[in-house]
PDB file of N, CA and C in Angstrom:
ATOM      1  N   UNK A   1      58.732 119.855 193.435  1.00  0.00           N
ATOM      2  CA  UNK A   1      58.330 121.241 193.318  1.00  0.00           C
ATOM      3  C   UNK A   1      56.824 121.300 193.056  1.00  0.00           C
ATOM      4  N   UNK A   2      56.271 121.764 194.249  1.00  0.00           N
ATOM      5  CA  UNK A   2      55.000 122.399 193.682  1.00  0.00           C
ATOM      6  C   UNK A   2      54.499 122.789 192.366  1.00  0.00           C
ATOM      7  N   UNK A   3      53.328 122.575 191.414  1.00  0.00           N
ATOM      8  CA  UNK A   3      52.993 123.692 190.868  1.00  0.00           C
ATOM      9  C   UNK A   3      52.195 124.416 191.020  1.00  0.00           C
ATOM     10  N   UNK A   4      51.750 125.776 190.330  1.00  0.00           N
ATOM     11  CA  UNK A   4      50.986 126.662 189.994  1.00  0.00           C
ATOM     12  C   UNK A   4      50.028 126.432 191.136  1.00  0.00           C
ATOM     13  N   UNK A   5      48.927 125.860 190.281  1.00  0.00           N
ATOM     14  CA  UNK A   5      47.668 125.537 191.196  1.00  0.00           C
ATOM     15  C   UNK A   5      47.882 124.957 192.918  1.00  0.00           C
ATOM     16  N   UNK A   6      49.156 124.249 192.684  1.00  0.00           N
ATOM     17  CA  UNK A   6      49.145 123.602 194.455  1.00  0.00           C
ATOM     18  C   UNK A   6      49.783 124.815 195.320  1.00  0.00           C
ATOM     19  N   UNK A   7      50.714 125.711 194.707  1.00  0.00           N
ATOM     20  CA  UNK A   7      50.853 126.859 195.348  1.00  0.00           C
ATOM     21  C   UNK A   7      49.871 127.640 195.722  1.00  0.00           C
ATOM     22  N   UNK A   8      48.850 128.000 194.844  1.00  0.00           N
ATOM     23  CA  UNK A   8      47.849 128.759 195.043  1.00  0.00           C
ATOM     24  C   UNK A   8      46.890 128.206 196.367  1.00  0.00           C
ATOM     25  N   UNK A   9      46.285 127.170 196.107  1.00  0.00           N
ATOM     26  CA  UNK A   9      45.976 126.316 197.234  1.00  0.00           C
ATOM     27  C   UNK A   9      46.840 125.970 198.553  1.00  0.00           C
ATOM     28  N   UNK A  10      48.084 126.188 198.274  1.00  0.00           N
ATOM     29  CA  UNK A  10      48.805 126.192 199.998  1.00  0.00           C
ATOM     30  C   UNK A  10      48.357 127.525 200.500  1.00  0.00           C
ATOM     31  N   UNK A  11      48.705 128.396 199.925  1.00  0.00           N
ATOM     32  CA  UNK A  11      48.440 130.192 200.049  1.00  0.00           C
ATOM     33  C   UNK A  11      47.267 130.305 200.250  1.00  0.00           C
ATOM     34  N   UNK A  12      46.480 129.867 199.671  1.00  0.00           N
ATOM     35  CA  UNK A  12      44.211 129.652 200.299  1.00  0.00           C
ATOM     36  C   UNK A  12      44.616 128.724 201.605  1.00  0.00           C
ATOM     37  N   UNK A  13      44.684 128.249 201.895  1.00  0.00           N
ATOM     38  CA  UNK A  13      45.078 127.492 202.998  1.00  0.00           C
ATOM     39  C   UNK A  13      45.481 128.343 204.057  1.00  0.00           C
ATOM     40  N   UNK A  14      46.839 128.552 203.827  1.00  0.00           N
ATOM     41  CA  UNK A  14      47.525 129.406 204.925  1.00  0.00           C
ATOM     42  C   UNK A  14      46.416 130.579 205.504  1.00  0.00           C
ATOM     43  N   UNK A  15      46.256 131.674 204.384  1.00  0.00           N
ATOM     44  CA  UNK A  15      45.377 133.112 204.746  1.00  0.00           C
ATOM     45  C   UNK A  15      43.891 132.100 205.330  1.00  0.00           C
ATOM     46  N   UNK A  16      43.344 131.143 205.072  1.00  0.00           N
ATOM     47  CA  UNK A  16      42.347 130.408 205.961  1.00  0.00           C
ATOM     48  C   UNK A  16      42.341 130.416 206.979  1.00  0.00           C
ATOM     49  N   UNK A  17      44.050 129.711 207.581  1.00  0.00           N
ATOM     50  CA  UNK A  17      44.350 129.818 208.907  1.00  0.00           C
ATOM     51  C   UNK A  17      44.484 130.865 209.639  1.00  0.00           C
ATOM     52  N   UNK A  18      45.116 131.622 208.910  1.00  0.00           N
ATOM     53  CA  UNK A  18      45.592 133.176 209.310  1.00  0.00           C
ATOM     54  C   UNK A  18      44.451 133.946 210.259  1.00  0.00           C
ATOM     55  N   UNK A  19      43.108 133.941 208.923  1.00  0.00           N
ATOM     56  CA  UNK A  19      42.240 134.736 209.336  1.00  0.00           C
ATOM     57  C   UNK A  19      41.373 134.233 210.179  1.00  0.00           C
ATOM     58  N   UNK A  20      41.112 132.182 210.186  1.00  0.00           N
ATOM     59  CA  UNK A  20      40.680 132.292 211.666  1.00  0.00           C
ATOM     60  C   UNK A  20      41.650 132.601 212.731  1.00  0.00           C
ATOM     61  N   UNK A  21      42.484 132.716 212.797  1.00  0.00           N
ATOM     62  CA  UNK A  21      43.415 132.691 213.945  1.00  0.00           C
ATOM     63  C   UNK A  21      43.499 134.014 214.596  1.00  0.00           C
ATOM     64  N   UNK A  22      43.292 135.208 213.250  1.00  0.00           N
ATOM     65  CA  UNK A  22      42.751 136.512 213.930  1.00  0.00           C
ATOM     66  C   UNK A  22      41.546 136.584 214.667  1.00  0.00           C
ATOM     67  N   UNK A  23      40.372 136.049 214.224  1.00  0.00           N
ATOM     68  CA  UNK A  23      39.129 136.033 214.269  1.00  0.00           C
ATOM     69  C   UNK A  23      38.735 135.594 215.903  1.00  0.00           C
ATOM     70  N   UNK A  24      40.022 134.298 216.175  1.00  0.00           N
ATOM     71  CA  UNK A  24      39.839 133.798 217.250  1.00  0.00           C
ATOM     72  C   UNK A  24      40.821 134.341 218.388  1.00  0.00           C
ATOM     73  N   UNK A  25      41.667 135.132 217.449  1.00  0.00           N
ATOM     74  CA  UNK A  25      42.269 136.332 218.683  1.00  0.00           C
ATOM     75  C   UNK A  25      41.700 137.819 219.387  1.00  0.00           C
ATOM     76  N   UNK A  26      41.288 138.632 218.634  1.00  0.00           N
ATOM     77  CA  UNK A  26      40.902 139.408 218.661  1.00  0.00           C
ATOM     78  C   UNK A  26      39.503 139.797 219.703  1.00  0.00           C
ATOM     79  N   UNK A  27      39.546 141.006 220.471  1.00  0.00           N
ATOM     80  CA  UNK A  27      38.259 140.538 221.504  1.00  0.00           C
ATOM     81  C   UNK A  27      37.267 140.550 220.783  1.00  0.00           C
ATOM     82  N   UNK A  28      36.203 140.566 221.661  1.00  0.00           N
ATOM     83  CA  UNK A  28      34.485 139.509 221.299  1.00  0.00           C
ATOM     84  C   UNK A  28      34.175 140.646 220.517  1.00  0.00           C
ATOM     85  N   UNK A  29      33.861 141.909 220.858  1.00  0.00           N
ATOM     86  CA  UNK A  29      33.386 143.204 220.412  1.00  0.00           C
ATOM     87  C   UNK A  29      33.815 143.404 218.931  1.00  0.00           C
ATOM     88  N   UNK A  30      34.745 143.068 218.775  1.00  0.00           N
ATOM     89  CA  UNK A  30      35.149 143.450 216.968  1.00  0.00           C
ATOM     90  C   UNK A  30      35.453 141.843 216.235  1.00  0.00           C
ATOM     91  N   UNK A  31      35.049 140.872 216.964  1.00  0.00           N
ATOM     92  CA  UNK A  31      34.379 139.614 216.020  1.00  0.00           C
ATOM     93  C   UNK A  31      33.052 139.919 215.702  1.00  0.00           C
ATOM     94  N   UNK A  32      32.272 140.799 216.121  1.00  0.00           N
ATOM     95  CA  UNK A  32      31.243 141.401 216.079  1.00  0.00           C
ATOM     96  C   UNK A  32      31.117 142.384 214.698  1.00  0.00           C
ATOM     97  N   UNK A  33      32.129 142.755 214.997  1.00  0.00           N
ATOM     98  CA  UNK A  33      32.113 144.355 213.978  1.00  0.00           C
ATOM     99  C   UNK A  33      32.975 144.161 212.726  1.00  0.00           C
ATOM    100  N   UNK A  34      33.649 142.858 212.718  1.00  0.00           N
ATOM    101  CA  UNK A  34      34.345 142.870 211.210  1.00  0.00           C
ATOM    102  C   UNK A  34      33.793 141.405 210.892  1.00  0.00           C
ATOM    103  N   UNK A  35      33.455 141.554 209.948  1.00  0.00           N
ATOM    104  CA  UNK A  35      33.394 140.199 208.819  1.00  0.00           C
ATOM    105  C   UNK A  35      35.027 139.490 208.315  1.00  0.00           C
ATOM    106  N   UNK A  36      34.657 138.091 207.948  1.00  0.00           N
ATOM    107  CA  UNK A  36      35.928 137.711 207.549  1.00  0.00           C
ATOM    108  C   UNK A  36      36.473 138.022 206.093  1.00  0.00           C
ATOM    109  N   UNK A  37      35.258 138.918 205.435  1.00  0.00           N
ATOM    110  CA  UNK A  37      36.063 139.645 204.335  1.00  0.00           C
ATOM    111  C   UNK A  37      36.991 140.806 204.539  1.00  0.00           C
ATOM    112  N   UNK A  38      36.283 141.331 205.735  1.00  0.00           N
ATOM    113  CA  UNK A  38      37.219 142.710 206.340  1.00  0.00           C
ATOM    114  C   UNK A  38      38.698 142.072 207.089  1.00  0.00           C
ATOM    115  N   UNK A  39      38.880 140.777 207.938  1.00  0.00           N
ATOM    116  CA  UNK A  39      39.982 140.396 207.899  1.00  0.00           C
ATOM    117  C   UNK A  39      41.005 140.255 207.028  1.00  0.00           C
ATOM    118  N   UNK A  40      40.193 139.553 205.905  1.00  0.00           N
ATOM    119  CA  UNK A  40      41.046 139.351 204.629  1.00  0.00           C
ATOM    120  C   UNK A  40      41.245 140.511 204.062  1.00  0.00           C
ATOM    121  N   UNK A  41      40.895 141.836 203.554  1.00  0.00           N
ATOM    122  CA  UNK A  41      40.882 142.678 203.287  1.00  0.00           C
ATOM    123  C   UNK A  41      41.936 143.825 204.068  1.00  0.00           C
ATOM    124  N   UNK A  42      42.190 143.431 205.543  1.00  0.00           N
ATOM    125  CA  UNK A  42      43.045 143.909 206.151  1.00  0.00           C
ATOM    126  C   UNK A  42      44.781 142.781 206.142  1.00  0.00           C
ATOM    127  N   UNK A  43      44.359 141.991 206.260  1.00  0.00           N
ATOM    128  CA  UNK A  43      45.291 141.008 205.918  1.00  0.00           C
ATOM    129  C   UNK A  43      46.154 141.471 204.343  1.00  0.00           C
ATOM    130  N   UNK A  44      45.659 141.730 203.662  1.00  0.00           N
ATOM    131  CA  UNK A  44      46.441 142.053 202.450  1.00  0.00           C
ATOM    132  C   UNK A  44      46.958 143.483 202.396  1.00  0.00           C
ATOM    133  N   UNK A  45      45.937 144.769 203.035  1.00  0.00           N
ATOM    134  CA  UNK A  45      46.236 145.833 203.603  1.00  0.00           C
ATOM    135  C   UNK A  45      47.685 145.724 203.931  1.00  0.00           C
ATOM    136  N   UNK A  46      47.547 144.775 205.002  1.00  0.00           N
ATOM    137  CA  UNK A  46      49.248 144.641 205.869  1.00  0.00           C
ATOM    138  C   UNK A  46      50.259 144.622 205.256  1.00  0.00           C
ATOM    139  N   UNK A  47      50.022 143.444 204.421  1.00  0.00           N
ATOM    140  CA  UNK A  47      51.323 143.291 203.466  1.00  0.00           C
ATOM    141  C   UNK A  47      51.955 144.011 202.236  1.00  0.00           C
ATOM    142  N   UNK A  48      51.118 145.210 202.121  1.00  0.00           N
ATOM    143  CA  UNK A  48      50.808 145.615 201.177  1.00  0.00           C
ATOM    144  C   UNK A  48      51.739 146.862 201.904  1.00  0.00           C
ATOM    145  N   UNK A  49      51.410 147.038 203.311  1.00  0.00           N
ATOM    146  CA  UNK A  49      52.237 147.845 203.907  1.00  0.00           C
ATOM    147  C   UNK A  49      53.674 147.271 204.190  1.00  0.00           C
ATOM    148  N   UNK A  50      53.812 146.269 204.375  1.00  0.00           N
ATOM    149  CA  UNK A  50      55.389 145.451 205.019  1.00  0.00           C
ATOM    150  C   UNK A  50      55.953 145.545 203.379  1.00  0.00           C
ATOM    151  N   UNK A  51      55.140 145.322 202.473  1.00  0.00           N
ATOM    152  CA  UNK A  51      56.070 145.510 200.666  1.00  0.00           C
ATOM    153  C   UNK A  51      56.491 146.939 200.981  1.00  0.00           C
ATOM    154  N   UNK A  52      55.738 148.175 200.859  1.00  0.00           N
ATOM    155  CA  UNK A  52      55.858 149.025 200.800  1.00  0.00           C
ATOM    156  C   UNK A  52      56.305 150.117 201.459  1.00  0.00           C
ATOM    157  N   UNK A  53      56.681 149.464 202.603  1.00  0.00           N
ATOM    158  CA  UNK A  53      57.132 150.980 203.666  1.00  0.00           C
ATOM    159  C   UNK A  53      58.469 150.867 203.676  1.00  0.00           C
ATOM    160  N   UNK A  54      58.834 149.727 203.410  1.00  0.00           N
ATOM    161  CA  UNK A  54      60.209 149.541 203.036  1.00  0.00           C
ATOM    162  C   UNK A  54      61.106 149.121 204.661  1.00  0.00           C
ATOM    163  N   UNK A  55      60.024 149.116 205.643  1.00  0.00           N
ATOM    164  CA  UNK A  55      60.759 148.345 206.882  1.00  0.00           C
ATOM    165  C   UNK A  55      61.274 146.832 207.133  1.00  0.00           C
ATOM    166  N   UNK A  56      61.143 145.996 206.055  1.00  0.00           N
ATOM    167  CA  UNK A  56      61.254 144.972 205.951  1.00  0.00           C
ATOM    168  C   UNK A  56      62.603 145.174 205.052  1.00  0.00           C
ATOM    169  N   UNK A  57      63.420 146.064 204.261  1.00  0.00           N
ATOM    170  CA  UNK A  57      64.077 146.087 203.285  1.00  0.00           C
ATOM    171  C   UNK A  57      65.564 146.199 204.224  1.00  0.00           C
ATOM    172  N   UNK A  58      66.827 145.221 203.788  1.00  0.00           N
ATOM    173  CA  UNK A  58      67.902 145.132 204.420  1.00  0.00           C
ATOM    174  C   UNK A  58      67.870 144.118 205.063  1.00  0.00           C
ATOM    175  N   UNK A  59      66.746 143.649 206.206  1.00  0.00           N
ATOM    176  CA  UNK A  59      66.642 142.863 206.845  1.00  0.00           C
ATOM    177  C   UNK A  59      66.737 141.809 206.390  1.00  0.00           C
ATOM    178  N   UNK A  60      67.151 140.401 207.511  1.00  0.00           N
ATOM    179  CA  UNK A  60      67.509 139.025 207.084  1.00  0.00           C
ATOM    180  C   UNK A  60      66.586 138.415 208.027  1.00  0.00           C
ATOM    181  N   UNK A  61      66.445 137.201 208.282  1.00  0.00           N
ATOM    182  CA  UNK A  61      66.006 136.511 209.206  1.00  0.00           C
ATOM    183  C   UNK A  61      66.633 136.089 210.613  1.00  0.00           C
ATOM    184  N   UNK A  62      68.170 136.642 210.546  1.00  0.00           N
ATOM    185  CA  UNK A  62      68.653 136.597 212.132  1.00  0.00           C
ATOM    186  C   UNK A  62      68.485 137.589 212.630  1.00  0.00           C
ATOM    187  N   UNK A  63      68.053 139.042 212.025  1.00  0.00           N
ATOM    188  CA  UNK A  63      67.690 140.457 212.312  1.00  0.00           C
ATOM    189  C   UNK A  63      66.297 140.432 213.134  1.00  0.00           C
ATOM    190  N   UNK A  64      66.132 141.500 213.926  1.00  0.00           N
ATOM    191  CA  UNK A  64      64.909 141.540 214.837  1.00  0.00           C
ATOM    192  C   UNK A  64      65.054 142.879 213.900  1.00  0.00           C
ATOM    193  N   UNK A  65      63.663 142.800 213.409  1.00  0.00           N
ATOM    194  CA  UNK A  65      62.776 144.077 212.935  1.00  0.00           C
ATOM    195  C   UNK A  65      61.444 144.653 213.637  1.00  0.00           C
ATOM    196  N   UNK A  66      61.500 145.565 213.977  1.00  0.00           N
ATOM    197  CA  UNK A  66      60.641 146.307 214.659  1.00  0.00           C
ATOM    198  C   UNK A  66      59.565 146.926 214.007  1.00  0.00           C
ATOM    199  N   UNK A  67      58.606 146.697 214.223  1.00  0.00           N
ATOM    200  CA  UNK A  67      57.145 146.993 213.646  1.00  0.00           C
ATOM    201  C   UNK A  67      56.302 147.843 214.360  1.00  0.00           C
ATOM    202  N   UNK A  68      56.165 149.231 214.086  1.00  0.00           N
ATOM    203  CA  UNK A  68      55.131 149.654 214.619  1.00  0.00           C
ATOM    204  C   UNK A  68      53.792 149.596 213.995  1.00  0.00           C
ATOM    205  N   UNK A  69      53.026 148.865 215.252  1.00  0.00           N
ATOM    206  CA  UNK A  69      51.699 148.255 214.317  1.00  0.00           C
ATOM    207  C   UNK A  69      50.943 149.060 214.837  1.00  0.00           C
ATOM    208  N   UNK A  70      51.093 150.133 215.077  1.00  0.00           N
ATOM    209  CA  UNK A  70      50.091 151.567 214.994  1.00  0.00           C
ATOM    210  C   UNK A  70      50.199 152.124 213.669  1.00  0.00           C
ATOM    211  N   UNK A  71      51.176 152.696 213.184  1.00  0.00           N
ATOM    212  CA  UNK A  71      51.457 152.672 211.797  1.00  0.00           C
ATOM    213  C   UNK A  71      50.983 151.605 210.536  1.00  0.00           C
ATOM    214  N   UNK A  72      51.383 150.692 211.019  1.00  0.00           N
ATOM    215  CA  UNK A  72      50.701 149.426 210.111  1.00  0.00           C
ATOM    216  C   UNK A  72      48.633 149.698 210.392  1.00  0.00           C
ATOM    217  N   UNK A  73      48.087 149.450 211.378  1.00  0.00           N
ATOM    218  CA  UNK A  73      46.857 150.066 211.986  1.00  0.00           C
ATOM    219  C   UNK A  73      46.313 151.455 211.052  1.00  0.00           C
ATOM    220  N   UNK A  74      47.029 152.154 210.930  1.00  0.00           N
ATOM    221  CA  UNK A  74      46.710 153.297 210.527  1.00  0.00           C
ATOM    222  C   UNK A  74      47.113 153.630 208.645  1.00  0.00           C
ATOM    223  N   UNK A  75      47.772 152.814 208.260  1.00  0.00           N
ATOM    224  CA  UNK A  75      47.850 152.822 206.644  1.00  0.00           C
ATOM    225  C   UNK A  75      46.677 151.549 206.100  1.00  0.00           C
ATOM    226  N   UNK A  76      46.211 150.802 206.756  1.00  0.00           N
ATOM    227  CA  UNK A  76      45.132 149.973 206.797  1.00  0.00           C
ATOM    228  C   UNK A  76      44.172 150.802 206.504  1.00  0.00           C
ATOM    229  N   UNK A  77      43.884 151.462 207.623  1.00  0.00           N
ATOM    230  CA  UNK A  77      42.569 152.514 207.353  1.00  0.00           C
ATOM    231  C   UNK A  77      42.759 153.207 206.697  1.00  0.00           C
ATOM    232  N   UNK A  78      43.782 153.782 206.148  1.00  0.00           N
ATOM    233  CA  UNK A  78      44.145 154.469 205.359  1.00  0.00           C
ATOM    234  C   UNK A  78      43.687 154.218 203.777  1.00  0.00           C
ATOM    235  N   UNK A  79      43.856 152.798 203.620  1.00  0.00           N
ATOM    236  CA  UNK A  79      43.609 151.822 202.139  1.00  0.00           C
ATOM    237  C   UNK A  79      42.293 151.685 202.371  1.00  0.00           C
ATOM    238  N   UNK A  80      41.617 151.251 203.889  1.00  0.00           N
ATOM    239  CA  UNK A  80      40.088 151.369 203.665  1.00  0.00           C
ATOM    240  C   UNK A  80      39.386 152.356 203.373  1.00  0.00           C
ATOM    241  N   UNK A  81      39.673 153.629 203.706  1.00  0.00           N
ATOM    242  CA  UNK A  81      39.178 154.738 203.261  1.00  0.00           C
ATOM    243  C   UNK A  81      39.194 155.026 201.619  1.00  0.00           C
ATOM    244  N   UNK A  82      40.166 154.734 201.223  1.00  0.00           N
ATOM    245  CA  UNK A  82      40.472 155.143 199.486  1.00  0.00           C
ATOM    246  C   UNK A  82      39.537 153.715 199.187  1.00  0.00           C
ATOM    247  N   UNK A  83      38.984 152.624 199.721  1.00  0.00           N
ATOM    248  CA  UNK A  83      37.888 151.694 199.085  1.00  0.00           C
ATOM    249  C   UNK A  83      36.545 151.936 199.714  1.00  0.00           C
ATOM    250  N   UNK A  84      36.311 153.111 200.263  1.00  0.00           N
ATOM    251  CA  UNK A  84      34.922 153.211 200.898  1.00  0.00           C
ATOM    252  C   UNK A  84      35.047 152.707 202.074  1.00  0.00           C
ATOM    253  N   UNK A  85      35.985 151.812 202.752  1.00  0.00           N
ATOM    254  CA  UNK A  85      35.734 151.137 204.250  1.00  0.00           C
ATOM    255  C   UNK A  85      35.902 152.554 205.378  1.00  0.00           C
ATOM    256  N   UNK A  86      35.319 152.277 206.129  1.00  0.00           N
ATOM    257  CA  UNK A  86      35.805 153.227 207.480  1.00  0.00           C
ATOM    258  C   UNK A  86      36.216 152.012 208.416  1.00  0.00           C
ATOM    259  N   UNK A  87      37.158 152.070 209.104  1.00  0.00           N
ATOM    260  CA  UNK A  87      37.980 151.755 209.960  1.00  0.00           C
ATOM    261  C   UNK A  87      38.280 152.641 210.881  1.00  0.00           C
ATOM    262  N   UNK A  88      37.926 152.016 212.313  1.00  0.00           N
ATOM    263  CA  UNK A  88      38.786 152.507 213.618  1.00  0.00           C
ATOM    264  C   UNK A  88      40.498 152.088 213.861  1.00  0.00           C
ATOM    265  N   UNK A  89      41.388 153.241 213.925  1.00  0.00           N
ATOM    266  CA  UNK A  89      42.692 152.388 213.808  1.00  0.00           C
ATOM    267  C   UNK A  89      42.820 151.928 215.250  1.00  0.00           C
ATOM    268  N   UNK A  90      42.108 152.238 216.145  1.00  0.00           N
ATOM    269  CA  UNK A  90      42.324 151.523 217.553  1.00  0.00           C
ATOM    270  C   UNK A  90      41.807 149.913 217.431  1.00  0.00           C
ATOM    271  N   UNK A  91      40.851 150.019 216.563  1.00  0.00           N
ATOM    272  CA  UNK A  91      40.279 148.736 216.215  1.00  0.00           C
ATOM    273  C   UNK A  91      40.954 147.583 215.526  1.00  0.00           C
ATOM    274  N   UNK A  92      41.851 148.284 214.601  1.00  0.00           N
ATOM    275  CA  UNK A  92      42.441 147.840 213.421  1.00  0.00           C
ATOM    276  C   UNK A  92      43.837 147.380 213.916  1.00  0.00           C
ATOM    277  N   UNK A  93      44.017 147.937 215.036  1.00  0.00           N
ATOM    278  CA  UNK A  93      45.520 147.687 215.712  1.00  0.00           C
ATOM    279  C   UNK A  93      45.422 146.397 216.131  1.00  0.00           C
ATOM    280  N   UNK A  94      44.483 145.892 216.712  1.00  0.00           N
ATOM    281  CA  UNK A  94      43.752 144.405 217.355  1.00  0.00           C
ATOM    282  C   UNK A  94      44.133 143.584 216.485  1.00  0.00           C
ATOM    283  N   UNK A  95      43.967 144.066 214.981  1.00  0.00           N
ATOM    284  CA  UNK A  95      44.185 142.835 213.929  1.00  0.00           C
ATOM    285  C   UNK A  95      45.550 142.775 213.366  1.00  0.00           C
ATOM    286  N   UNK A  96      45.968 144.306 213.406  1.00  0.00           N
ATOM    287  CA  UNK A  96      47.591 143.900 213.099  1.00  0.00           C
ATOM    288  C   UNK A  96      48.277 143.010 214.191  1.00  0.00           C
ATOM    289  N   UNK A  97      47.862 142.851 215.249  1.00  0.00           N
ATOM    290  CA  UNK A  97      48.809 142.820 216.108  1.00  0.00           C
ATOM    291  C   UNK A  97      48.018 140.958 216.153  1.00  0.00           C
ATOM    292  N   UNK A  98      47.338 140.465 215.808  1.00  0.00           N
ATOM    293  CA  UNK A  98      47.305 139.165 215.864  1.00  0.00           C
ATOM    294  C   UNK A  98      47.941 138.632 214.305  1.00  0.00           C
ATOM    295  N   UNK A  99      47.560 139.504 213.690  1.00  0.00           N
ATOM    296  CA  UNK A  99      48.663 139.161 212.619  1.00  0.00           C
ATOM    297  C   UNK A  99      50.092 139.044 212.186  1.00  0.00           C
ATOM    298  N   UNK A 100      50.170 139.994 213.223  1.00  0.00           N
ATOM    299  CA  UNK A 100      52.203 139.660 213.877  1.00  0.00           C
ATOM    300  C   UNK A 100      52.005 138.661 214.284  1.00  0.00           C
ATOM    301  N   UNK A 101      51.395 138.555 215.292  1.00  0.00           N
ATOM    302  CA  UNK A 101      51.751 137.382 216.376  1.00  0.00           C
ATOM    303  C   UNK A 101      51.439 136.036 215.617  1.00  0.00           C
ATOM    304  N   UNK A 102      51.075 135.863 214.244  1.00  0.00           N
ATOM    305  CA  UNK A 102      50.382 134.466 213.664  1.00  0.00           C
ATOM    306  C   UNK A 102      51.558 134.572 213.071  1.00  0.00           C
ATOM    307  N   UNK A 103      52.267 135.693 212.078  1.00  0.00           N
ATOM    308  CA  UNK A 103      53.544 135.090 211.711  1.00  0.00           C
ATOM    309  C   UNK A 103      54.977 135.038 212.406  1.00  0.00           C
ATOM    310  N   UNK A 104      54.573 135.946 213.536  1.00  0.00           N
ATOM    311  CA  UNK A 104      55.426 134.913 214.410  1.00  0.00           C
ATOM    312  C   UNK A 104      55.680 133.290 214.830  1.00  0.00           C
ATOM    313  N   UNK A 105      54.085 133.279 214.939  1.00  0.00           N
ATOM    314  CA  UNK A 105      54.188 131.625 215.334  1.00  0.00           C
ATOM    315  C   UNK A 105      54.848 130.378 214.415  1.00  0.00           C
ATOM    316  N   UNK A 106      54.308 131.071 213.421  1.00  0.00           N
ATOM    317  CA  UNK A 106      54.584 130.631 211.728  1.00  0.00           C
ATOM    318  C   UNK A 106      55.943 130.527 211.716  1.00  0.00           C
ATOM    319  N   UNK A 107      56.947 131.379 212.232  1.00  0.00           N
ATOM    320  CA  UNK A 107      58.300 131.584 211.581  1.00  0.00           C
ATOM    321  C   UNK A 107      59.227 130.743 212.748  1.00  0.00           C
ATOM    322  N   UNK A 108      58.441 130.683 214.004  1.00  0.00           N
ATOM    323  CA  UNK A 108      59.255 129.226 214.428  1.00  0.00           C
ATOM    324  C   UNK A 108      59.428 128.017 214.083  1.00  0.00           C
TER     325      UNK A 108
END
């Protein structure tokens, strides 16, 4: 069993990968326009939405759950706005949607 600290460090690890993996998905134009604090910053956004919207709740792992990542896109900006960020949610959709697709890859 892991402890404490080596958990923490798998989890720095992982969101490492995560956010290059957005960084290196996403087109050229908004590697331009977001920093990798604004990834990370949207990255937690997300999950913050998948805790909270409650679309993840019931579900198992043989279940296909459906995500609208316009919605996800748009409560993002939503959290950036209440921290001073402005966000495009057309923009912001780019990053949800490589962020599905990373824990997709992840969950095979």
């Amino acid at each position: 069993m892991a402890s404490f600290e080596e958990e923490l460090l798998m989890d720095a690890e992982e969101n490492a990968r995560e956010a290059e993996y957005i960084l290196n998905t996403i087109p050229n134009e908004l590697k331009e326009k977001f920093t990798e604090d604004d990834i990370y910053f949207m990255m937690d956004a997300i999950v913050d939405y998948y805790v909270n919207s409650g679309v993840l709740e019931g579900s198992n792992d043989d279940e296909y759950v459906e995500i609208d990542l316009q919605k996800v896109a748009e409560y993002v900006c939503k959290v950036a706005k209440e921290e001073g960020k402005d966000y495009d949610p057309a923009d912001v959709f780019f990053v949800a949607q490589a962020d599905f697709d990373f824990q997709e890859e992840e969950a095979e």
